[in-house]
Protein backbone atom coordinates (compact mmCIF):
# COMPACT_ATOMS: atom_id res chain seq x y z
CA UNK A 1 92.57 103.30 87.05
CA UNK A 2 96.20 101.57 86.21
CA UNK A 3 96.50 98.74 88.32
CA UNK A 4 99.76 97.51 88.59
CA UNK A 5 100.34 96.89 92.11
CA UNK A 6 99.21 93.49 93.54
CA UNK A 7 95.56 92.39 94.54
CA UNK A 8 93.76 90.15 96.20
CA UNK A 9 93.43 86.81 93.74
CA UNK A 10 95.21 89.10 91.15
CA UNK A 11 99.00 89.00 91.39
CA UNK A 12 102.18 89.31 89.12
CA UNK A 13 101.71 85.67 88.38
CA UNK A 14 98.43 85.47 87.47
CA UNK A 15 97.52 84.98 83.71
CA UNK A 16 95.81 87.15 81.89
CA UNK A 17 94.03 87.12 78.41
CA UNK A 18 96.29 88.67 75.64
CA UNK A 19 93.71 90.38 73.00
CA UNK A 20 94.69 91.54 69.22
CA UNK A 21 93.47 95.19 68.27
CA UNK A 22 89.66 93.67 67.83
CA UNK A 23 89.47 92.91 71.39
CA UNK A 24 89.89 89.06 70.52
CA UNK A 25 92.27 86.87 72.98
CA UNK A 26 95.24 85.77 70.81
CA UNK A 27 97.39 84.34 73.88
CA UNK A 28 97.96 84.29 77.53
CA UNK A 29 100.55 85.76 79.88
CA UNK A 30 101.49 85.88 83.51
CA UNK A 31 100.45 89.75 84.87
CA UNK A 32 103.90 91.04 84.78
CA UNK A 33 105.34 89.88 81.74
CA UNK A 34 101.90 91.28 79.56
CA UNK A 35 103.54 94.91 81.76
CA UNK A 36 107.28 94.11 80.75
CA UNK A 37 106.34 93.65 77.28
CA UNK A 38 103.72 95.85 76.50
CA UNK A 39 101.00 92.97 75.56
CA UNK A 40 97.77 94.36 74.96
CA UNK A 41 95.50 92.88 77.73
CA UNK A 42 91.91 93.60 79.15
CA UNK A 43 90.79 96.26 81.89
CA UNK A 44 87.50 97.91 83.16
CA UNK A 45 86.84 101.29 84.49
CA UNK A 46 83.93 101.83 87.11
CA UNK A 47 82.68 105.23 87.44
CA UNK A 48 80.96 105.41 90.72
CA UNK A 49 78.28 108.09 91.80
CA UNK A 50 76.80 108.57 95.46
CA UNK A 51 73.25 109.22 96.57
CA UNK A 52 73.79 112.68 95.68
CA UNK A 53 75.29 112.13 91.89
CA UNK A 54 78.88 113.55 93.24
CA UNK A 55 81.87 110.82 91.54
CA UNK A 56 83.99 108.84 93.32
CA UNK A 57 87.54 110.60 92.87
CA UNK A 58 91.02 109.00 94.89
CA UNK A 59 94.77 109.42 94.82
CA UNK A 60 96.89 106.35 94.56
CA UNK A 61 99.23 105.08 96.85
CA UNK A 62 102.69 106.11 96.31
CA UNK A 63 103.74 102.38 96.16
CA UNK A 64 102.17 101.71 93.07
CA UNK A 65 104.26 100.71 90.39
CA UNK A 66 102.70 103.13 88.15
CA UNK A 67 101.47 106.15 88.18
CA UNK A 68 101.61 106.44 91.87
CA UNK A 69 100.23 109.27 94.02
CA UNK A 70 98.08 110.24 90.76
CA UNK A 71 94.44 110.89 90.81
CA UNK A 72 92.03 108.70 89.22
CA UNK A 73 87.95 109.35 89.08
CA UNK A 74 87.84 105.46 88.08
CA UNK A 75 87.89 101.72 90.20
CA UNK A 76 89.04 99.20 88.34
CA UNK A 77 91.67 97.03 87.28
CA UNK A 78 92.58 94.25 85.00
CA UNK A 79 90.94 91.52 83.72
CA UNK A 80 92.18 87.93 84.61
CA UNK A 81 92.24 84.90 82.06
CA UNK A 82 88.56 84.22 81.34
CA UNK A 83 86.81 86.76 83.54
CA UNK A 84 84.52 88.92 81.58
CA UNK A 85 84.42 92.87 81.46
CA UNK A 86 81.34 92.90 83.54
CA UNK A 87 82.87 89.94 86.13
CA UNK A 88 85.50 91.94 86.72
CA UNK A 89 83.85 95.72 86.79
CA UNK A 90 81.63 94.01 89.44
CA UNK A 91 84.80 92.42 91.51
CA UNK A 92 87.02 95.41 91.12
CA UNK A 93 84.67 98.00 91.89
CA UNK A 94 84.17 96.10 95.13
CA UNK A 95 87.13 95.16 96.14
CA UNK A 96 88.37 99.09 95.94
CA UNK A 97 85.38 100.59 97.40
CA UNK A 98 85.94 98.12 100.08
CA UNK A 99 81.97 97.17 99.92
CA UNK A 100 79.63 94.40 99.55
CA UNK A 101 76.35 93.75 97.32
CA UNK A 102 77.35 96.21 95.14
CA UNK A 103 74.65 96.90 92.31
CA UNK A 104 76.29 95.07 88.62
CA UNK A 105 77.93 98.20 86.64
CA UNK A 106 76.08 99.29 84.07
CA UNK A 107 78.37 98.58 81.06
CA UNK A 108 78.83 102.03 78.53
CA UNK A 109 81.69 101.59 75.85
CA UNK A 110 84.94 100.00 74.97
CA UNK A 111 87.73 101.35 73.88
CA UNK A 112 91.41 100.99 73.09
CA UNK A 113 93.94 102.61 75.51
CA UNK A 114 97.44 102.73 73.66
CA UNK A 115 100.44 104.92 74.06
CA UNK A 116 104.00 103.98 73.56
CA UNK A 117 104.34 102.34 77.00
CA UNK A 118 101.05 100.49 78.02
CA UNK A 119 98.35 98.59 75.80
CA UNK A 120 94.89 97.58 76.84
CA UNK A 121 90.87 96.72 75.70
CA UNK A 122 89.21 99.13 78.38
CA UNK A 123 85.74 98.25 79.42
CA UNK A 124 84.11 101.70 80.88
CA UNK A 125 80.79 101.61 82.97
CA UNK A 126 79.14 103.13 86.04
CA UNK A 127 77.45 102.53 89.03
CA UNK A 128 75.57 103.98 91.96
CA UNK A 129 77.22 103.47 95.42
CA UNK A 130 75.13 103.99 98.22
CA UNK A 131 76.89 102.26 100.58
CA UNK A 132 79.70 103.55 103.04
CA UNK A 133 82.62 102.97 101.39
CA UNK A 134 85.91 101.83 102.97
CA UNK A 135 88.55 101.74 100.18
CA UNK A 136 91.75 99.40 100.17
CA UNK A 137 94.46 101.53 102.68
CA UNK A 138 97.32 99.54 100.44
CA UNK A 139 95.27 100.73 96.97
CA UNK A 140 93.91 104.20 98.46
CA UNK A 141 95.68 107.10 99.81
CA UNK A 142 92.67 109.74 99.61
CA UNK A 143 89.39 109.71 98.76
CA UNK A 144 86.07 111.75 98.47
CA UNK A 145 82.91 111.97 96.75
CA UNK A 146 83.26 115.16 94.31
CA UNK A 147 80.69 117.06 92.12
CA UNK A 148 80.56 116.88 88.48
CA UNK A 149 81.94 120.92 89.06
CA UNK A 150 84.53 120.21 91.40
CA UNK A 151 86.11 117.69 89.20
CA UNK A 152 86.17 120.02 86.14
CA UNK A 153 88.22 122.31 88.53
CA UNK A 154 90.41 119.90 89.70
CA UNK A 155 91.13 118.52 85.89
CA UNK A 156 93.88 120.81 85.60
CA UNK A 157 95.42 121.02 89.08
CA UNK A 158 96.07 117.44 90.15
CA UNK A 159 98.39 114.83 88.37
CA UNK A 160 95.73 112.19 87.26
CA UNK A 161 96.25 108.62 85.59
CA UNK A 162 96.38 109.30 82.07
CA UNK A 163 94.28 106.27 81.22
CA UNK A 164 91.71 107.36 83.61
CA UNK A 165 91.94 110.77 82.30
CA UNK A 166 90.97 109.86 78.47
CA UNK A 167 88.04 107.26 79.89
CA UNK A 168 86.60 110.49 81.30
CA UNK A 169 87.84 112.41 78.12
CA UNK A 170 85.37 110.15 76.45
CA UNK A 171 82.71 109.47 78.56
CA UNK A 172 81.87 113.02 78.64
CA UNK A 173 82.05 113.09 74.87
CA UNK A 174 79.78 109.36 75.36
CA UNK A 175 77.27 111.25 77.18
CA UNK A 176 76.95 114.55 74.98
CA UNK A 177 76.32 112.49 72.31
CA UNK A 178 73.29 111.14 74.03
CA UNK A 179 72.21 114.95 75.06
């Protein structure tokens, strides 16, 4: 789900909400000075599910800034000053699916995502996508519609975003918890 390559309305200039470890905005900062300097900012992850229940799984463009070429099972992206979680879950998931009248995301958990190089408030929820999708060639390199088995497999073979990786770590542990 790391999105550090330019969007639509979203660029390296853009300012985004700076948040303290509570989640509460304590500043602002243009896009890529919160990345230079490791401020903790705002982000939501969309799971999506087809008709059929499989999950929405793609491998990033090799000109991403980071992680690229790296599997993700998430659409999303960062949050821009203001916008709420579910604003931009709804935006982001459309923009990357490359669809229109998208049903809202059904919000599930926060939590923090912090290692020693990146810092962010992740918002994690899911949606249904019925729709044919047509994802973002400049975001997108691959994409498919997997089952909940055939992403288990591929867990261990392909080189996945590691902040999409421990959403999914917990969301399965989010929805065992709810049998």
């Amino acid at each position: 789900m790391s999105d550090q390559t330019e969007q639509p309305g979203l660029s390296a200039d853009e300012v985004l909400d700076i948040v303290d470890e509570h989640d509460r905005v304590v500043g602002q900062a243009p896009r890529a000075e919160a990345y230079a300097r490791r401020l903790r900012h705002r982000c939501a992850f969309v799971l999506v599910r087809d008709a059929e229940d499989r999950i929405f799984v793609h491998r990033r463009t090799a000109r991403k800034l980071v992680f690229p070429s790296h599997y993700d099972m998430f659409v999303g992206g960062v949050l821009g000053t203001g916008e709420s979680y579910d604003m931009a879950a709804l935006r982001e998931a459309g923009e990357e699916l490359g669809v229109t009248g998208l049903p809202v995301p059904t919000p599930l958990f926060r939590f923090l995502y912090e290692t020693p190089e990146h810092s962010w408030w992740s918002g994690v929820y899911e949606v249904r996508c019925e729709l044919p999708v047509r994802p973002q060639a400049e975001e997108v390199a691959w994409h498919a519609f997997l089952s909940e088995e055939e992403l288990e497999r591929r867990l261990a073979e392909w080189p996945w975003v590691p902040d999409g990786y421990e959403a999914f770590r917990l969301l399965r542990e989010w929805y065992a918890a709810r049998g």
